[in-house]
N, C-alpha and C. Protein backbone atom coordinates (compact mmCIF):
# COMPACT_ATOMS: atom_id res chain seq x y z
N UNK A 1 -18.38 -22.87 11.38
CA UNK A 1 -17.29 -21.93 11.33
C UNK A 1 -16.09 -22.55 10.61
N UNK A 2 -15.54 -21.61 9.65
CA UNK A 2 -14.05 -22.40 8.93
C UNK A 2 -13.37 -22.30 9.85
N UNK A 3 -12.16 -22.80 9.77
CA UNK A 3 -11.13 -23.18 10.40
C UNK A 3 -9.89 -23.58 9.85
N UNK A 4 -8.44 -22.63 9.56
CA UNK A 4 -7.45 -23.37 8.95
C UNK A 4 -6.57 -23.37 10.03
N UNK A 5 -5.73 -24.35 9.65
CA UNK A 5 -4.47 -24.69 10.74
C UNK A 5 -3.36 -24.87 9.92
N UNK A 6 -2.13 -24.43 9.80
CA UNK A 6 -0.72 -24.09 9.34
C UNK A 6 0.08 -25.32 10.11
N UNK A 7 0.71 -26.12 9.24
CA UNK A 7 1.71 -27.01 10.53
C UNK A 7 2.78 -27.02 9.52
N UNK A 8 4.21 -27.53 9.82
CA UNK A 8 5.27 -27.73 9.25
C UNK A 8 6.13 -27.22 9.92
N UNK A 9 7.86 -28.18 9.69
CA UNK A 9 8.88 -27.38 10.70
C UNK A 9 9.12 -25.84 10.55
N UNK A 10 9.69 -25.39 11.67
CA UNK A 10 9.83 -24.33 12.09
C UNK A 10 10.53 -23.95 11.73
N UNK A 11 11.96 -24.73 11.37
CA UNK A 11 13.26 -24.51 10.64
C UNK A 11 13.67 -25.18 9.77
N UNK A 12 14.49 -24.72 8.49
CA UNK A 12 14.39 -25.17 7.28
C UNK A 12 15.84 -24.86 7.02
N UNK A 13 16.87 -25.67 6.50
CA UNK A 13 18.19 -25.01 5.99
C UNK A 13 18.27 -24.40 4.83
N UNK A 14 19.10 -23.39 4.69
CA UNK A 14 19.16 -22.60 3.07
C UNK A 14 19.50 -23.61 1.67
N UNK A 15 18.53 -23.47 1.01
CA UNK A 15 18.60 -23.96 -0.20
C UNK A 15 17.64 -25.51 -0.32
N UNK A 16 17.19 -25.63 1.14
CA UNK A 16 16.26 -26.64 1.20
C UNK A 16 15.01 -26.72 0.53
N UNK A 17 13.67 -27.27 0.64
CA UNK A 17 12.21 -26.83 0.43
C UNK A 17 11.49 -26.84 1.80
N UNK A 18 11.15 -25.80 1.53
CA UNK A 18 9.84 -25.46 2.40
C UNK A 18 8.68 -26.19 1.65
N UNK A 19 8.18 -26.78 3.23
CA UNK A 19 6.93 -27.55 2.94
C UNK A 19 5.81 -27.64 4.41
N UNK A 20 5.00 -26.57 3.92
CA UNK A 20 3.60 -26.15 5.34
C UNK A 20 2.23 -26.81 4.73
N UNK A 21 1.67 -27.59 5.27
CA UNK A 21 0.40 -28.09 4.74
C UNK A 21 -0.80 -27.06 6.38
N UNK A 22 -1.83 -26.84 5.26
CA UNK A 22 -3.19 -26.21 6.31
C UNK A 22 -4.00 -27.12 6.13
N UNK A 23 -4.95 -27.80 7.10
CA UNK A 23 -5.51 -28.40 7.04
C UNK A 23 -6.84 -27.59 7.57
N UNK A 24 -7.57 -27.83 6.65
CA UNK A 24 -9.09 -26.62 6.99
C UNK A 24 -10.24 -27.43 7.55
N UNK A 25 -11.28 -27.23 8.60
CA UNK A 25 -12.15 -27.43 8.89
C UNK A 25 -13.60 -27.02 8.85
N UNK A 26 -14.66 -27.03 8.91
CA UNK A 26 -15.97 -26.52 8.22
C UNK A 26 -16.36 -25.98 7.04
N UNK A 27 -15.53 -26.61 6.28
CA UNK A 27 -15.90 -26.53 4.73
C UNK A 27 -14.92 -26.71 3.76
N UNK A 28 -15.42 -27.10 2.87
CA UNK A 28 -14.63 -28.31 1.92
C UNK A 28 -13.64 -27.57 0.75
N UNK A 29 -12.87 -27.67 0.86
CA UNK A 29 -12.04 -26.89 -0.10
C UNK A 29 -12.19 -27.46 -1.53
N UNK A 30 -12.72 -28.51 -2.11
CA UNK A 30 -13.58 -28.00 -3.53
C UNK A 30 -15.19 -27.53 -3.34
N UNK A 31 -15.76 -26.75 -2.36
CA UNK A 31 -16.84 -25.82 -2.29
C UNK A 31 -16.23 -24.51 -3.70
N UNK A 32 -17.25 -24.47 -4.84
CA UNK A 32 -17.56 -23.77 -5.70
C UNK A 32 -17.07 -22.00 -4.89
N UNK A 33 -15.79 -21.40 -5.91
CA UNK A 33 -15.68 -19.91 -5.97
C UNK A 33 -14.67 -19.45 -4.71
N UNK A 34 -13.79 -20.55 -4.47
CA UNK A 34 -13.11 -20.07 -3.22
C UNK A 34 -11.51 -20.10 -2.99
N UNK A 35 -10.91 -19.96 -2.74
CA UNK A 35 -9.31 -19.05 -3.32
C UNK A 35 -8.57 -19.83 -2.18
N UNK A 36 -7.80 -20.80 -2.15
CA UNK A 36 -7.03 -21.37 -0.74
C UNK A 36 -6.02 -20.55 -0.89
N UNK A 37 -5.28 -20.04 -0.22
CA UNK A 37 -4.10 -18.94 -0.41
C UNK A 37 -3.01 -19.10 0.82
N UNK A 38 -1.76 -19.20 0.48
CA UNK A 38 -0.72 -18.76 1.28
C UNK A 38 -0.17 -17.47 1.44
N UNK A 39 -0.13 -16.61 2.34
CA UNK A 39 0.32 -15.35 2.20
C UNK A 39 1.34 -15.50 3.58
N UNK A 40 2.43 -14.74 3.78
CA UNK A 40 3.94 -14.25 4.56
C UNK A 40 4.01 -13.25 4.82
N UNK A 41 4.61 -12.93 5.83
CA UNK A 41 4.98 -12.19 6.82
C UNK A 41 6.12 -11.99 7.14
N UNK A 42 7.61 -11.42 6.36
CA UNK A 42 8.79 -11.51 6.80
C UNK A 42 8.69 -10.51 8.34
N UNK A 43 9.90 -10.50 9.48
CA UNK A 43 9.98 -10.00 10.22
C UNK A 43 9.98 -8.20 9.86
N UNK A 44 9.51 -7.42 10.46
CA UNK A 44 9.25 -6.43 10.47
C UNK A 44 8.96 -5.25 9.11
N UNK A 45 8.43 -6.40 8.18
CA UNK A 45 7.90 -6.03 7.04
C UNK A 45 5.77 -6.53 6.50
N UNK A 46 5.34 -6.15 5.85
CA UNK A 46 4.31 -6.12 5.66
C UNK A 46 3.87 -7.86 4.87
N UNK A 47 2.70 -8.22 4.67
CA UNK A 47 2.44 -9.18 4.23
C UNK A 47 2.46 -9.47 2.70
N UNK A 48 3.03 -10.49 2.54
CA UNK A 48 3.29 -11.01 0.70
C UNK A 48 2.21 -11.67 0.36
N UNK A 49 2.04 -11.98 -0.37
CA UNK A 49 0.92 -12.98 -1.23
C UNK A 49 1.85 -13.95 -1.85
N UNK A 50 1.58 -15.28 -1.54
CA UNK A 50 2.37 -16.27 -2.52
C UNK A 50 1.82 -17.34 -3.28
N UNK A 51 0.59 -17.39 -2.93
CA UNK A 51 -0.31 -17.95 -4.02
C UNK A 51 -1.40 -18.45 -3.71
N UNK A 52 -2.12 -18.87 -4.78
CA UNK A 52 -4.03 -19.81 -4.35
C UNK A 52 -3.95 -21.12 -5.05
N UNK A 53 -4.35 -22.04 -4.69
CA UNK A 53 -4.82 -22.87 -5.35
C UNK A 53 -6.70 -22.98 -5.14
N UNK A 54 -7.81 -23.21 -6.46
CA UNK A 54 -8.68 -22.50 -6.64
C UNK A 54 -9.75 -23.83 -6.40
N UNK A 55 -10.79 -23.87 -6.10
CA UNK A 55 -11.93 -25.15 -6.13
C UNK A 55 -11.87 -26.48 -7.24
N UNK A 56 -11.18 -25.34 -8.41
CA UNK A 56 -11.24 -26.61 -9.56
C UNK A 56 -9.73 -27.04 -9.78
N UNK A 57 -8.96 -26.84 -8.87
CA UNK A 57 -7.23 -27.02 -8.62
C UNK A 57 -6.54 -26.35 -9.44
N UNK A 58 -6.82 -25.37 -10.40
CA UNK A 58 -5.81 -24.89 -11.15
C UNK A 58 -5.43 -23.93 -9.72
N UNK A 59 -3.96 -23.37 -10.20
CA UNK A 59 -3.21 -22.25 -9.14
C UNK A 59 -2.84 -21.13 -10.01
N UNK A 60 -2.14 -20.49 -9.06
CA UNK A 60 -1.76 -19.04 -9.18
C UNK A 60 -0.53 -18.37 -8.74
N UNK A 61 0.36 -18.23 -9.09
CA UNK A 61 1.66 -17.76 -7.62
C UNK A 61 1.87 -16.33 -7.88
N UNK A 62 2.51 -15.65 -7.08
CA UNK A 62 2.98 -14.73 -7.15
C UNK A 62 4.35 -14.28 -8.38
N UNK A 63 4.23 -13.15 -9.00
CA UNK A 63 5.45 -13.74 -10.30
C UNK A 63 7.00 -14.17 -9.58
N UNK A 64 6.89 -13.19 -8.59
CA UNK A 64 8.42 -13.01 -7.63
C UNK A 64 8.73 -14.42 -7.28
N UNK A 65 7.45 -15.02 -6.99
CA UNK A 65 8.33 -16.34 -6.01
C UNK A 65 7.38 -17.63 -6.91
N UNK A 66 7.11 -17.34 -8.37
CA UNK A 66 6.65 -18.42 -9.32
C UNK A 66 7.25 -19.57 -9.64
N UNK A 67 8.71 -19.21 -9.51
CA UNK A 67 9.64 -20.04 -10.25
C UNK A 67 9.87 -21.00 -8.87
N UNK A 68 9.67 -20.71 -7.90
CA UNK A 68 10.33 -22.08 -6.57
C UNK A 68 9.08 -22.12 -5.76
N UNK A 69 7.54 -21.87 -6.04
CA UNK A 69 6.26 -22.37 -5.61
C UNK A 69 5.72 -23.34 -6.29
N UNK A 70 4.71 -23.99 -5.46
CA UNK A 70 3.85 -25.21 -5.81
C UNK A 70 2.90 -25.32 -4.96
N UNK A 71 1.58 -25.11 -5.24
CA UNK A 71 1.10 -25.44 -4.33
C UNK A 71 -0.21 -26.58 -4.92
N UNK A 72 -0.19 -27.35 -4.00
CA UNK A 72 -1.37 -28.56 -3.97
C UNK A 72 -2.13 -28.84 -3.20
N UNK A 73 -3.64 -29.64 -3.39
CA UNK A 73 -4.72 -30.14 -2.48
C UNK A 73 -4.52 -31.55 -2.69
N UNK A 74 -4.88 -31.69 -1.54
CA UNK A 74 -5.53 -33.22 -1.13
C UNK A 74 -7.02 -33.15 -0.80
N UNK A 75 -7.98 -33.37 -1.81
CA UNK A 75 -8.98 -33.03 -1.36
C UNK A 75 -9.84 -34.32 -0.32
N UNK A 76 -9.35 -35.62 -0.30
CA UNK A 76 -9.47 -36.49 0.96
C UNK A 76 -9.08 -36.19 2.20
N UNK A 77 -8.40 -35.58 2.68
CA UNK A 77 -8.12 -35.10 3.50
C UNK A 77 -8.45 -33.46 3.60
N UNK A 78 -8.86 -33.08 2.91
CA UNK A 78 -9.60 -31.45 3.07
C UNK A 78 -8.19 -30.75 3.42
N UNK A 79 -7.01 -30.61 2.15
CA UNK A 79 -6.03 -29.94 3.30
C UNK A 79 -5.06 -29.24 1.96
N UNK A 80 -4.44 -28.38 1.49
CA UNK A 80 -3.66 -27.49 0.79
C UNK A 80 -2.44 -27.36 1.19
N UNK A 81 -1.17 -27.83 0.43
CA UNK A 81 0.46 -27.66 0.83
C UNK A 81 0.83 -26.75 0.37
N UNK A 82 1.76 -26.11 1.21
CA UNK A 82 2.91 -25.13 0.14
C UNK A 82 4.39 -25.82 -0.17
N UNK A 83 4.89 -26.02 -0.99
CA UNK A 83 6.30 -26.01 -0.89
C UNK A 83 6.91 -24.82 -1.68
N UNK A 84 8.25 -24.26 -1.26
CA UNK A 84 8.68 -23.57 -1.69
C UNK A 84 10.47 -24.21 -1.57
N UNK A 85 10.84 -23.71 -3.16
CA UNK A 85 12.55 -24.82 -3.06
C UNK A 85 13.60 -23.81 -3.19
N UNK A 86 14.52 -24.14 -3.08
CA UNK A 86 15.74 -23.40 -2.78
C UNK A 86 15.86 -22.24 -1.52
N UNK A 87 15.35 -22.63 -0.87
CA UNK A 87 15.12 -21.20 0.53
C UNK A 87 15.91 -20.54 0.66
N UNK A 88 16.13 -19.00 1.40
CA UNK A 88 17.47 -18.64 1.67
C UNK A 88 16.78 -18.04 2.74
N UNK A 89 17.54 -17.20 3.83
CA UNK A 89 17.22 -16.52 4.58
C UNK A 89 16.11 -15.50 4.39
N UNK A 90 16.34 -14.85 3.56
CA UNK A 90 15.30 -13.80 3.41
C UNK A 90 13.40 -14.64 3.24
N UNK A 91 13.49 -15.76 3.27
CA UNK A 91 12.20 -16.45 3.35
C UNK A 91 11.54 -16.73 4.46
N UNK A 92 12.30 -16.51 5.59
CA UNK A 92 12.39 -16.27 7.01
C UNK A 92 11.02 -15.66 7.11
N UNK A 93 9.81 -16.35 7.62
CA UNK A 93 9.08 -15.40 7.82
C UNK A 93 7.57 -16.02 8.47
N UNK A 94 6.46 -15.64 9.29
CA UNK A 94 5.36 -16.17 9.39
C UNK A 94 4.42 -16.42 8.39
N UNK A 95 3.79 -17.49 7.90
CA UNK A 95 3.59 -17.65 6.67
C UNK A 95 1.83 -18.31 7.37
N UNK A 96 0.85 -17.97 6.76
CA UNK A 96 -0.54 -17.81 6.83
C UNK A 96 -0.92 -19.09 5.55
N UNK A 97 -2.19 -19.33 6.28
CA UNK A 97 -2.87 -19.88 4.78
C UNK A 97 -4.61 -19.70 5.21
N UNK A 98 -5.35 -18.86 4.37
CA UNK A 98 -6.17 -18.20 4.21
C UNK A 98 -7.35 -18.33 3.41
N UNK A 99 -8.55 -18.61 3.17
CA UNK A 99 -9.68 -18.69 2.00
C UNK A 99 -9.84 -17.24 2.03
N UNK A 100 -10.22 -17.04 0.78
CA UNK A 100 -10.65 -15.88 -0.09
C UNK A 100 -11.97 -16.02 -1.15
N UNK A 101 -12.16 -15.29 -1.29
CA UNK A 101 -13.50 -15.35 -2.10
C UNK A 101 -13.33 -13.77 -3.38
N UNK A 102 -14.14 -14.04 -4.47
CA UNK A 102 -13.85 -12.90 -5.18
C UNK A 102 -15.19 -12.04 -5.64
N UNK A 103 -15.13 -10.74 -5.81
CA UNK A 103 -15.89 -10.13 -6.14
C UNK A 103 -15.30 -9.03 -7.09
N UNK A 104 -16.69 -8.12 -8.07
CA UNK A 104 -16.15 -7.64 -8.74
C UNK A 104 -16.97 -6.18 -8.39
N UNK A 105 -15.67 -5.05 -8.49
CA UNK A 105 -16.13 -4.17 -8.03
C UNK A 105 -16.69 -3.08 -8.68
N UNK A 106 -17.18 -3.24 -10.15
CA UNK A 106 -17.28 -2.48 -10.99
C UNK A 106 -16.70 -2.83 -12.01
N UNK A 107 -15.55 -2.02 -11.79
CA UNK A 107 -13.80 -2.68 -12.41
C UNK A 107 -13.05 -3.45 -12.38
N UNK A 108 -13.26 -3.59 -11.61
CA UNK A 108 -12.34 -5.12 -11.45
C UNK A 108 -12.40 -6.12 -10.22
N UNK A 109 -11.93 -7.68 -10.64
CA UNK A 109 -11.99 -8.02 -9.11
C UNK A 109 -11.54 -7.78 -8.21
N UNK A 110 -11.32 -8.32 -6.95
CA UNK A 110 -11.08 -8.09 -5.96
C UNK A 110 -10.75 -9.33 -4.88
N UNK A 111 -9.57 -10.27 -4.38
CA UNK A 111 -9.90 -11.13 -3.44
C UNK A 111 -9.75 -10.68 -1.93
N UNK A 112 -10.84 -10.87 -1.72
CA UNK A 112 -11.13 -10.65 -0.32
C UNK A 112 -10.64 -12.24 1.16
N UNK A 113 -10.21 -11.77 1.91
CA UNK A 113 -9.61 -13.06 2.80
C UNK A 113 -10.54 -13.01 3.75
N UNK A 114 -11.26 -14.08 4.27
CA UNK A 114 -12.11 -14.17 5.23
C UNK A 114 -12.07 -14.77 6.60
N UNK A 115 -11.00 -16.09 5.75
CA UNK A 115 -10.75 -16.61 7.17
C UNK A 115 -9.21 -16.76 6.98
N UNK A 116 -8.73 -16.96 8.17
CA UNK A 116 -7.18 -17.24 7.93
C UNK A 116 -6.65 -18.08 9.25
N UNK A 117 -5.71 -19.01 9.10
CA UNK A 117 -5.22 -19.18 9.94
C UNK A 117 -4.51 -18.96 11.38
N UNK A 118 -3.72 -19.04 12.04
CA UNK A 118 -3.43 -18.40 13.32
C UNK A 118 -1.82 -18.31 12.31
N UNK A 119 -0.94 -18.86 11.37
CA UNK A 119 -0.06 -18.80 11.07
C UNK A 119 1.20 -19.67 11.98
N UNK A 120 2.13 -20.01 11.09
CA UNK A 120 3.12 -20.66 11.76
C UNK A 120 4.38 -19.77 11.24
N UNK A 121 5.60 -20.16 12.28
CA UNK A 121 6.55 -19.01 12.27
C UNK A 121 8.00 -20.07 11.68
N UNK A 122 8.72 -19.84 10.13
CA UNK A 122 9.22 -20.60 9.85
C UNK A 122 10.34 -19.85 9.47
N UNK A 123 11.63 -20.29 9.67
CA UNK A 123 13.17 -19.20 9.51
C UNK A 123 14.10 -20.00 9.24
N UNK A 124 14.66 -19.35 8.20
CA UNK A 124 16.02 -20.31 7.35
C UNK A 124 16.99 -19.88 7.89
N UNK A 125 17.84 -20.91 8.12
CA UNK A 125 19.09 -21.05 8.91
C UNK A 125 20.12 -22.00 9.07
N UNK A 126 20.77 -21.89 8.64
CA UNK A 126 21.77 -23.10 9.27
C UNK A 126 22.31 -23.77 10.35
């Protein structure tokens, strides 16, 4: 069974970097065709997508939040970071990290999330 786990502080000051590493269990994050992904949760709004980093390490971010994402593997340690820089409040939010896998549906692909973390709950503040 996979297994990801979300850790990093809880609180972050404005204009700082956010930095959450997942550390995944039962299967190897360079396993061939598989999408490591961070996705968010601001408070009483729906879930964002903020990016993948992919089996062969290239990434992906979201365009909105391209310019202050990064994300990296450690593949010795089987484990995927996010940082995100300049924070402000509105980043306030439960933030997930997730494998995905892709398929194509005809038309087009599609990433599908299979497993995901339990999420950690992280809020900018002073």
């Amino acid at each position: 069974q996979v297994q990801l786990q979300e850790s990093g502080p809880g609180l972050v000051k404005p204009s700082q970097t956010l930095s959450l590493t997942c550390t995944v269990s039962g299967a190897s994050i360079t396993t061939n065709s598989y999408y490591w992904s961070w996705i968010r949760q601001p408070p009483g709004k729906g879930l964002e997508w903020i990016g993948y980093i992919a089996d062969s390490g290239n990434t992906y971010y979201s365009p909105s939040l391209k310019s202050r994402t990064s994300i990296s593997s450690d593949t010795s340690k089987n484990m995927f970071t996010l940082q995100l820089s300049s924070v402000t409040p509105e980043d306030t939010a439960a933030y997930y990290c997730a494998r995905a896998f892709s398929y194509w549906t005809g038309s087009y692909y599609v990433h599908a999330y299979e497993f995901w973390g339990q999420g950690t709950q992280v809020t900018v503040s002073s």
